[in-house]
N, C-alpha and C. Protein backbone atom coordinates (compact mmCIF):
# COMPACT_ATOMS: atom_id res chain seq x y z
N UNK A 1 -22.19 -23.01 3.50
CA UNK A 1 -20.98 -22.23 3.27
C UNK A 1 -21.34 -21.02 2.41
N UNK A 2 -20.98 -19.36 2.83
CA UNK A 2 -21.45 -18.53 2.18
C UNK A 2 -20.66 -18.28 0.87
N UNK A 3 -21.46 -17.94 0.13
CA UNK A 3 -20.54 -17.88 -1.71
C UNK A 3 -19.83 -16.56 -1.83
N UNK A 4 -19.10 -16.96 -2.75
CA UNK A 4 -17.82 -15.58 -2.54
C UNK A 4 -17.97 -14.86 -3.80
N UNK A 5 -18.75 -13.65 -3.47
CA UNK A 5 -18.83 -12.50 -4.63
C UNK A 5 -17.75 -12.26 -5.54
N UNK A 6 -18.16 -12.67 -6.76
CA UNK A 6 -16.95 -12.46 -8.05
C UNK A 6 -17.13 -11.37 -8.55
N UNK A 7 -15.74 -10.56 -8.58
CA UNK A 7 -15.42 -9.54 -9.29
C UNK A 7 -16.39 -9.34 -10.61
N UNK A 8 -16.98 -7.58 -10.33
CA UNK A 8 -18.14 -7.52 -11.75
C UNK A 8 -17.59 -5.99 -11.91
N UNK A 9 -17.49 -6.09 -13.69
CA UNK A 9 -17.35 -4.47 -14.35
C UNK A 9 -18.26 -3.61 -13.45
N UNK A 10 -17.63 -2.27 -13.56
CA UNK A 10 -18.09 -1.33 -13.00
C UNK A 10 -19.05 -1.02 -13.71
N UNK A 11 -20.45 -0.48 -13.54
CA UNK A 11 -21.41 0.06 -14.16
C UNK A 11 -21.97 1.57 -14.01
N UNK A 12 -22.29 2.21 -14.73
CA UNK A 12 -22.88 3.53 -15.41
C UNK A 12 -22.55 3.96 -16.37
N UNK A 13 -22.90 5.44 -15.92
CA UNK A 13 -22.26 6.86 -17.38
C UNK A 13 -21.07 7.23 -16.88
N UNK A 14 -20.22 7.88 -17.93
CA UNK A 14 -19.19 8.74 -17.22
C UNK A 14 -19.93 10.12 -16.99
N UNK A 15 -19.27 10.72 -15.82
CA UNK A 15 -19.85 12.13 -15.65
C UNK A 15 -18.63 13.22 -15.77
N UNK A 16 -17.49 12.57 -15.73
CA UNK A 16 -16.52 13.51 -15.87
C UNK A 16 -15.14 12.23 -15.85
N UNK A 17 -14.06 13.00 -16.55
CA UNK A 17 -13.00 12.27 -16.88
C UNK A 17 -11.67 13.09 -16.04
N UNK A 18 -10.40 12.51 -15.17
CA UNK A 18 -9.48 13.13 -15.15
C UNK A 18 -8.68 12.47 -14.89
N UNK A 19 -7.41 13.34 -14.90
CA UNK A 19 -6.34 13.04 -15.09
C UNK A 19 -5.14 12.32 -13.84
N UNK A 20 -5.87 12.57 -12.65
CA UNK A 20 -5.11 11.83 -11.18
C UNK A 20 -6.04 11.68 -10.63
N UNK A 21 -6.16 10.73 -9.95
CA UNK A 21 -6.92 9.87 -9.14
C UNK A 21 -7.54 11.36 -7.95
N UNK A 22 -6.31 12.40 -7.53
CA UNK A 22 -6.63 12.98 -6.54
C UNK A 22 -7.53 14.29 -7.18
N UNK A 23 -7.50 14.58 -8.71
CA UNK A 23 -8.54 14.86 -9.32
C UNK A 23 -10.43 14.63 -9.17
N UNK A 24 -10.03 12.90 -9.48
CA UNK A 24 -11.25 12.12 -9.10
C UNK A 24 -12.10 12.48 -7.57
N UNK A 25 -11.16 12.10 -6.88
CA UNK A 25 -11.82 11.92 -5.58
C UNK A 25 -11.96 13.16 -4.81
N UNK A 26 -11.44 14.48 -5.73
CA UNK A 26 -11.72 15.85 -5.32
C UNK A 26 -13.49 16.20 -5.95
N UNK A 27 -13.88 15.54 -7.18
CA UNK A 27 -14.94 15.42 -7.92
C UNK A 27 -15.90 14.63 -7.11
N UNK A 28 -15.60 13.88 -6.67
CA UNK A 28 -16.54 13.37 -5.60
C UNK A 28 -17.16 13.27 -4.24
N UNK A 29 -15.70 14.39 -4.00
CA UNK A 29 -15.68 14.85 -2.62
C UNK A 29 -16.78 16.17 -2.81
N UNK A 30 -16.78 16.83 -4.07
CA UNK A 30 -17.64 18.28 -3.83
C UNK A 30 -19.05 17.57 -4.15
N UNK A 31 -19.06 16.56 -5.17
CA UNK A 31 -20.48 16.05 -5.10
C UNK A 31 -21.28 15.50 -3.75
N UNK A 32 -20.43 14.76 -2.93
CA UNK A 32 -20.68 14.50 -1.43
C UNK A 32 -21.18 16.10 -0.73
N UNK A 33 -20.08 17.19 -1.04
CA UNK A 33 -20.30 18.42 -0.10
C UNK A 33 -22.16 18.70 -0.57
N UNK A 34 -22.10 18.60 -1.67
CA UNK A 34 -23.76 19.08 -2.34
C UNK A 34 -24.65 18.67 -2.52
N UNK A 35 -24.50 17.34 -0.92
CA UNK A 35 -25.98 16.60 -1.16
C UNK A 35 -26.08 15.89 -1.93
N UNK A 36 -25.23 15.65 -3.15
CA UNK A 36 -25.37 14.23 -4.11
C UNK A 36 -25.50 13.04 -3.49
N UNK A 37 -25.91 11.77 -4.10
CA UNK A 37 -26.31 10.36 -3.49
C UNK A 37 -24.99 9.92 -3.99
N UNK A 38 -23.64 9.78 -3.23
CA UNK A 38 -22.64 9.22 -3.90
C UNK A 38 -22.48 8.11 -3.66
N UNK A 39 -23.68 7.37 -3.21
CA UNK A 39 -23.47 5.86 -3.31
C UNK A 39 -23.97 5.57 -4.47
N UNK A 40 -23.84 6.26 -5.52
CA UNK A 40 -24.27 6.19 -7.13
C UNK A 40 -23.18 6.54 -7.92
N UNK A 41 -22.00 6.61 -7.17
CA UNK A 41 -20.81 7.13 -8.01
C UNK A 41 -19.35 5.87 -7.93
N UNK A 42 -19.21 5.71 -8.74
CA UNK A 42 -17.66 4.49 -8.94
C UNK A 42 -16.68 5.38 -9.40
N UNK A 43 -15.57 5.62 -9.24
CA UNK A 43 -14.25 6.05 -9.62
C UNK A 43 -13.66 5.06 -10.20
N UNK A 44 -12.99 4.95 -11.02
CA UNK A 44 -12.29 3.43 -12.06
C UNK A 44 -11.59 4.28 -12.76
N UNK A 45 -10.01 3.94 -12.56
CA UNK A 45 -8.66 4.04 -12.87
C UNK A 45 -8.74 2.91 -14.61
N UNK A 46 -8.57 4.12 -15.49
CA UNK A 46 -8.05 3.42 -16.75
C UNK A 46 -6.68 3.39 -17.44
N UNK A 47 -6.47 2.56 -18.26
CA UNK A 47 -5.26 2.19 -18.70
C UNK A 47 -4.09 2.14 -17.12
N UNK A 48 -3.89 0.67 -16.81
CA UNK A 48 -3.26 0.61 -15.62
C UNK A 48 -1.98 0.47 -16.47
N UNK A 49 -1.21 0.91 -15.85
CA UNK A 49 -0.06 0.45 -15.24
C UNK A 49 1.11 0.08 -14.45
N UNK A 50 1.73 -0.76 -14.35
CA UNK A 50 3.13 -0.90 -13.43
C UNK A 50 3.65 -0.56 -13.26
N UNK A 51 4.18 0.34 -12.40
CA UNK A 51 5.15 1.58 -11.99
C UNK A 51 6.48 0.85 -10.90
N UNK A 52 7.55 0.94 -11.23
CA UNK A 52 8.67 0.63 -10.67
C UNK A 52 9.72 1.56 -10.03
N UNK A 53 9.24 2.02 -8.91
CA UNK A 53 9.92 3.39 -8.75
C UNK A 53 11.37 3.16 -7.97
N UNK A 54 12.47 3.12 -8.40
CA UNK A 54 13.89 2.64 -8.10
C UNK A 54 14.54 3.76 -7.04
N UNK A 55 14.73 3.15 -5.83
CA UNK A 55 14.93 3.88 -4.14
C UNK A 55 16.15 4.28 -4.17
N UNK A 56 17.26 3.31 -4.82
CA UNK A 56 18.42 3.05 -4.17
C UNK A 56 19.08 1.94 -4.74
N UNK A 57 20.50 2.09 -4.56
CA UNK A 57 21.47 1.05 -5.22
C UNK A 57 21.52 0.07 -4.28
N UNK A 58 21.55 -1.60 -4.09
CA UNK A 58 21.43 -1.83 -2.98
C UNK A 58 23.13 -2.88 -3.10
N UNK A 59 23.76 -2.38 -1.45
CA UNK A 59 25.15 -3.24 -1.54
C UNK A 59 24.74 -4.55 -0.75
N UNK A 60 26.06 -4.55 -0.36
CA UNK A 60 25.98 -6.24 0.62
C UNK A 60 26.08 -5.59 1.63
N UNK A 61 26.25 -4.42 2.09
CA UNK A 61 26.01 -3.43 3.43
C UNK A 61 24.80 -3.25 3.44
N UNK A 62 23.71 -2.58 2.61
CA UNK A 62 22.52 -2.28 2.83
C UNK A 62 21.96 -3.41 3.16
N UNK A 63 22.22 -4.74 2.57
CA UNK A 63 21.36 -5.74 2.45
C UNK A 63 21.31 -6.54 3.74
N UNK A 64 22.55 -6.00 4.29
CA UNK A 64 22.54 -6.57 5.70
C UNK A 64 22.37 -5.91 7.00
N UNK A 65 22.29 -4.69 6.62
CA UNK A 65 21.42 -4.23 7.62
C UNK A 65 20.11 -3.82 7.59
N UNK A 66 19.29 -4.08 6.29
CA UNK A 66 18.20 -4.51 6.43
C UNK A 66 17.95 -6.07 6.25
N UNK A 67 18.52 -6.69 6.73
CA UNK A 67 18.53 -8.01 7.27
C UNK A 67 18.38 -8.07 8.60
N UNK A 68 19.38 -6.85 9.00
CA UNK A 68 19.80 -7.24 10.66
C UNK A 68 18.49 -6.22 11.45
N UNK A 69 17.83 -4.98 10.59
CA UNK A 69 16.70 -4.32 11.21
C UNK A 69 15.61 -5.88 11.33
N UNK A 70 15.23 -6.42 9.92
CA UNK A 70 14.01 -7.46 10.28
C UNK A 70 14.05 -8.06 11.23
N UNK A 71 15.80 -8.82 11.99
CA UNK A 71 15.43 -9.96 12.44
C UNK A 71 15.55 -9.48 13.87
N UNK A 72 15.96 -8.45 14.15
CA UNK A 72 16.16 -7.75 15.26
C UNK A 72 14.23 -7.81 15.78
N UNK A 73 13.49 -6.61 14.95
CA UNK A 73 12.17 -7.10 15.02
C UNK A 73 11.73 -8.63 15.86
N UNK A 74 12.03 -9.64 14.84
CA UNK A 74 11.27 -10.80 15.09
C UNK A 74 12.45 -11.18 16.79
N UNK A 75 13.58 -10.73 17.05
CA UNK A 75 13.70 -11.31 18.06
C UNK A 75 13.31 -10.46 18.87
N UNK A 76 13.33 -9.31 19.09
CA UNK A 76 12.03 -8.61 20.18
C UNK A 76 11.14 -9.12 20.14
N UNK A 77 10.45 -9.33 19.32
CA UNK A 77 8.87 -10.55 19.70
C UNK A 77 9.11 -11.00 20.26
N UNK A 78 9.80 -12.35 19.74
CA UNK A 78 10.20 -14.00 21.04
C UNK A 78 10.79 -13.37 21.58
N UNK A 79 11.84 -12.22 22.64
CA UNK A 79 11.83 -12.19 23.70
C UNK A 79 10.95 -11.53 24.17
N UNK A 80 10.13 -10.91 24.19
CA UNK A 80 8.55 -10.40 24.30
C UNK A 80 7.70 -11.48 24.74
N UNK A 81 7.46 -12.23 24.02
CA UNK A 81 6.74 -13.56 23.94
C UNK A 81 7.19 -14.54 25.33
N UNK A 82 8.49 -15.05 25.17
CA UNK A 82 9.18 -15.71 26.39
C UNK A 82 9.30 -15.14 27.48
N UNK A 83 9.76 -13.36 27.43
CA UNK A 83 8.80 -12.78 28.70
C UNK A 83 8.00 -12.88 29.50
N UNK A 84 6.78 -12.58 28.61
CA UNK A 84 5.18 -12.72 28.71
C UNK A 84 4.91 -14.46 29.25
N UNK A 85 5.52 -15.48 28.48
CA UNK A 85 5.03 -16.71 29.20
C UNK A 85 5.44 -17.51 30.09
N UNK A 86 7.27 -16.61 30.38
CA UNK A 86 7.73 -17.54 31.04
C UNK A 86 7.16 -16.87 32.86
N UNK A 87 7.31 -18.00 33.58
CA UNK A 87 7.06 -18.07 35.25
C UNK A 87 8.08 -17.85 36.66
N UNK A 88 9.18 -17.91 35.71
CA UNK A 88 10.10 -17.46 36.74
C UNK A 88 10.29 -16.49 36.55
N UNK A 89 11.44 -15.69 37.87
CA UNK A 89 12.05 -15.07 37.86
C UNK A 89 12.93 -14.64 37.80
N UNK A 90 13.37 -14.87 36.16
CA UNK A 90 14.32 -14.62 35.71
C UNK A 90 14.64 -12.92 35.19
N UNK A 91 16.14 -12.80 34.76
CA UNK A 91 16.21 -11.00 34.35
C UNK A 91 15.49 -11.55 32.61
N UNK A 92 14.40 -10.60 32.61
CA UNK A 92 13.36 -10.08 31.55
C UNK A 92 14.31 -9.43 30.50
N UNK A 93 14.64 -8.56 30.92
CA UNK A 93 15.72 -7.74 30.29
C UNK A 93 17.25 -8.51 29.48
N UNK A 94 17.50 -9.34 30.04
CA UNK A 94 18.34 -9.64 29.82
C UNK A 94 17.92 -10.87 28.33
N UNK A 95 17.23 -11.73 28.56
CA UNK A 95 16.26 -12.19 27.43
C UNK A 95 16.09 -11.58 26.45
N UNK A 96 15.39 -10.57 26.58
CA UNK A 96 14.93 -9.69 25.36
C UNK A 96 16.08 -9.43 24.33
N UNK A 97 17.02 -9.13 25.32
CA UNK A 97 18.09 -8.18 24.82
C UNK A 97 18.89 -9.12 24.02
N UNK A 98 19.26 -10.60 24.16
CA UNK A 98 19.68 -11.53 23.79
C UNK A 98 19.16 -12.12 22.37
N UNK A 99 17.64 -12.08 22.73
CA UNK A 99 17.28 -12.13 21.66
C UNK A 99 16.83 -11.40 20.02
N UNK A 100 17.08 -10.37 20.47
CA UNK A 100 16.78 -9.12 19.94
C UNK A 100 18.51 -8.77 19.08
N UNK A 101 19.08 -9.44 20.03
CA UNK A 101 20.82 -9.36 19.39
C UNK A 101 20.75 -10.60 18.47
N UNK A 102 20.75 -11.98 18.65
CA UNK A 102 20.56 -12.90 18.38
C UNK A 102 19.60 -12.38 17.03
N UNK A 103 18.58 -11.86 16.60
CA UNK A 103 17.84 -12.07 15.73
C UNK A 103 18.49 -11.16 14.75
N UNK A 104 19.01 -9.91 15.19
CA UNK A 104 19.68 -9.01 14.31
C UNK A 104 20.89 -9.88 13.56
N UNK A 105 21.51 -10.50 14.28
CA UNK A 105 22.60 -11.64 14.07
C UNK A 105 22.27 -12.56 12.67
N UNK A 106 21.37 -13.31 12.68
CA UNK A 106 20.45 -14.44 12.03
C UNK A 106 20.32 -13.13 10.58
N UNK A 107 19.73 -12.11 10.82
CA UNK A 107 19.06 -11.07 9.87
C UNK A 107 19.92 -10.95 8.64
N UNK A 108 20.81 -10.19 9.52
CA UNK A 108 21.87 -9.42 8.74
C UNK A 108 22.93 -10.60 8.32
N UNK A 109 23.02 -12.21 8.51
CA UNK A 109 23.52 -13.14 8.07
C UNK A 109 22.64 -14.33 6.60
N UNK A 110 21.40 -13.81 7.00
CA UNK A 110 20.48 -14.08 5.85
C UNK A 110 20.19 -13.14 4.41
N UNK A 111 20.79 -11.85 5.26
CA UNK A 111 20.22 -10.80 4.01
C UNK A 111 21.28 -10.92 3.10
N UNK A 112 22.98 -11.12 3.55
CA UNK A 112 24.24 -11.30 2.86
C UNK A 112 24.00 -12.56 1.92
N UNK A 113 22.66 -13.85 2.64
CA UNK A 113 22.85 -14.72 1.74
C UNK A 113 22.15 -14.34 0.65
N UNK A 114 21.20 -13.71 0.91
CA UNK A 114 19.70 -13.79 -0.19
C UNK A 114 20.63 -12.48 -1.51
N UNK A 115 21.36 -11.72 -0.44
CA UNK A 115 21.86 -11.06 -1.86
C UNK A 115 23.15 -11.66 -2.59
N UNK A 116 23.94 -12.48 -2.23
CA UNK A 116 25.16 -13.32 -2.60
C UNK A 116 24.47 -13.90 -3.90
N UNK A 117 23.31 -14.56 -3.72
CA UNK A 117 22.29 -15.61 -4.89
C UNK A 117 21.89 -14.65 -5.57
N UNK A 118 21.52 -13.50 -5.84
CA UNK A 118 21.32 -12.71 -7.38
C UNK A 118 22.18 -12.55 -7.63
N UNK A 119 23.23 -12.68 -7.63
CA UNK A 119 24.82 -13.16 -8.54
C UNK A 119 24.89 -11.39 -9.32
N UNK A 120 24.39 -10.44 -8.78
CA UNK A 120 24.19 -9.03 -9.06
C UNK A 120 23.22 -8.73 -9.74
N UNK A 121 22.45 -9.55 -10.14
CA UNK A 121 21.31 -9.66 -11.15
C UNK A 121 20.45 -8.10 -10.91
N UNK A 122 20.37 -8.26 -9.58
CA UNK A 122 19.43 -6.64 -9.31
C UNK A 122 19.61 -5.81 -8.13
N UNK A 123 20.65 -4.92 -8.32
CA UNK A 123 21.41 -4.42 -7.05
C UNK A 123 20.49 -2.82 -7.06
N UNK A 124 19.50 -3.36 -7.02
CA UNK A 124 18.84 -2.10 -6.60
C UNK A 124 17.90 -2.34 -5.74
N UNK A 125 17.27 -1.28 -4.70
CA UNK A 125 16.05 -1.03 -4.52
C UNK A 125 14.56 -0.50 -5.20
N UNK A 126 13.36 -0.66 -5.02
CA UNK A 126 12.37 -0.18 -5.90
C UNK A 126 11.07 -0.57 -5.26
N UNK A 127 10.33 0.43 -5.07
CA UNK A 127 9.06 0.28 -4.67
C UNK A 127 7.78 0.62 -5.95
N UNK A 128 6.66 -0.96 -6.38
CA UNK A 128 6.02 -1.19 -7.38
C UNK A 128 4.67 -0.34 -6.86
N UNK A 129 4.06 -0.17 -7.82
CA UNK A 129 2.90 0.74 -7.72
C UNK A 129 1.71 0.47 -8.85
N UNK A 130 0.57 -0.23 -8.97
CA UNK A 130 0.09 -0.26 -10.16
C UNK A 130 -0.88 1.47 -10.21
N UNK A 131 -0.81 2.15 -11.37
CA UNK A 131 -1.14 3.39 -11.52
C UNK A 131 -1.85 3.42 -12.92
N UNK A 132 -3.00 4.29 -12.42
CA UNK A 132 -3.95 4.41 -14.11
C UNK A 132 -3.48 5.69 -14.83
N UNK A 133 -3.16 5.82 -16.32
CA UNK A 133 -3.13 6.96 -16.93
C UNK A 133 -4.47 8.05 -17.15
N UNK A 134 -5.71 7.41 -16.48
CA UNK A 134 -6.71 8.77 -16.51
C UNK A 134 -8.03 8.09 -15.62
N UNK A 135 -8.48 8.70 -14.98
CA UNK A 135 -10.06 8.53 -13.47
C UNK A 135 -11.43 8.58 -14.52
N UNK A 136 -12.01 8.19 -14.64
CA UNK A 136 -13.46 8.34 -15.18
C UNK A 136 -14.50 7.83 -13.18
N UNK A 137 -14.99 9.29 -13.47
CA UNK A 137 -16.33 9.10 -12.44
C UNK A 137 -17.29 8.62 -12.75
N UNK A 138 -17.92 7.33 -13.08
CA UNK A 138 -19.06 6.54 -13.18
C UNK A 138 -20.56 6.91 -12.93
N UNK A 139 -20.81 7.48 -12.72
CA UNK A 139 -22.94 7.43 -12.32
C UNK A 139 -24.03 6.75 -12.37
N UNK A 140 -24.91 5.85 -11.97
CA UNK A 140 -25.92 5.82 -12.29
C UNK A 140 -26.72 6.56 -13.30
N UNK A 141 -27.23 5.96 -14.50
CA UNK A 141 -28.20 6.60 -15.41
C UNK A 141 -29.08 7.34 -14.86
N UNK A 142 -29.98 7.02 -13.80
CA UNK A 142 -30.49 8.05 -13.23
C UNK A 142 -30.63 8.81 -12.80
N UNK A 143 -29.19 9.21 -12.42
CA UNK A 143 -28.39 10.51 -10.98
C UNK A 143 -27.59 10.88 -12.03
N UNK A 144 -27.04 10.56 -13.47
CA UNK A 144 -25.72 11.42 -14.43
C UNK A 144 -26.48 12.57 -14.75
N UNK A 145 -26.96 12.83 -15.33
CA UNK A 145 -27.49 14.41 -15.57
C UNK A 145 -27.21 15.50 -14.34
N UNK A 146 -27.68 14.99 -13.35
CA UNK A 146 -27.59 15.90 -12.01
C UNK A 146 -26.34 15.77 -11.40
N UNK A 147 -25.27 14.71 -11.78
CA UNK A 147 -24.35 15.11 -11.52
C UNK A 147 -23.29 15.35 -12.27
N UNK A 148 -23.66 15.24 -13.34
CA UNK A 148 -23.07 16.24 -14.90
C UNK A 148 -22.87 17.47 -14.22
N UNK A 149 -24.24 18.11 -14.01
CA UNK A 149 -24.42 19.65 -13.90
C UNK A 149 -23.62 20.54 -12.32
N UNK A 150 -23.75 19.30 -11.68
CA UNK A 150 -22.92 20.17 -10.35
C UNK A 150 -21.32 19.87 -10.64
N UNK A 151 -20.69 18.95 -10.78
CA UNK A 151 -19.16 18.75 -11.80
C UNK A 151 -19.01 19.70 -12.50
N UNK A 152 -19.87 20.33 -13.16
CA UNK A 152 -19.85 22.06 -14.12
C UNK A 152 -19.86 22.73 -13.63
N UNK A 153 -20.24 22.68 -12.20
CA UNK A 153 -20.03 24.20 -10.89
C UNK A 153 -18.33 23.60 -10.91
N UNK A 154 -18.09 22.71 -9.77
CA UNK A 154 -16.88 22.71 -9.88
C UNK A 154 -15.76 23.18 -10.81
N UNK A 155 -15.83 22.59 -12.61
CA UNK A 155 -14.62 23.10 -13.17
C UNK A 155 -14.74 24.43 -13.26
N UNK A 156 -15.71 25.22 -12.71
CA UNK A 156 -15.60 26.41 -13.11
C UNK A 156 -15.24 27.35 -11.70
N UNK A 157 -14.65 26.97 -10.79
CA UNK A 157 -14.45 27.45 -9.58
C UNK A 157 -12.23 27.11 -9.52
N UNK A 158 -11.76 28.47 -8.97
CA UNK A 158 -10.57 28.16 -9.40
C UNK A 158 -9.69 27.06 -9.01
């Protein structure tokens, strides 16, 4: 049975420090343009944190019709599925469509429950994000000097 590689600190120098990730990977993108060995370079996001970015107020309307979009989904599958395996010749169409109603049905009758039980506790929407407050570019001891010095072409280009 093959062994399962455990998570190990990142290793080198820093060669440069910034402030967004799209900073970083602009720093590594010009070291790539210049012939650098950037399989000697780690990017590592410091000081993480949890970002909670709030979408929307959510009602017992929203909640049920994103109830009734999911289950709509899953019943296009199974009638997709029962399509695909069944042998007669039966209307295809008519299946699908049944089920695809049928699942929106189930959806949008589950989503009214799941939001009824937070008793209002959290009537919002929010999409989580873990995010670092600053990029450090990593190097190899042997390749940081040389790529110290081309990172110094860069900040100096507008």
């Amino acid at each position: 049975m093959p062994r399962m590689s455990l998570p190990t600190p990142p290793t080198g120098v820093p060669v440069g420090t910034y402030e967004t990730y799209e900073q970083a990977q602009r720093a590594v993108d010009f070291l790539s343009d210049e012939h650098f060995p950037v399989q000697n370079v780690t990017i590592v996001g410091n000081g993480l944190r949890m970002v909670e970015r709030v979408t929307g107020r959510l009602t017992q309307g929203r909640a049920a019709a994103t109830g009734a979009a999911a289950g709509a989904w899953w019943g296009l599958f199974i009638g997709v599925t029962l399509m695909l395996l069944s042998a007669s010749d039966s209307n295809y169409f008519l299946v699908v469509l049944l089920t695809l109603i049928t699942g929106a049905v189930f959806g949008a009758v589950f989503g009214i429950i799941g939001y009824s039980l937070t008793g209002g506790r959290r009537d919002f929407t929010s999409q989580s994000s873990v995010v670092a407050t600053s990029y450090e570019v990593l190097c190899k001891y042997q390749h940081a000097d040389d790529a110290r010095a081309l990172l110094a072409k860069l900040s100096m280009r507008p």
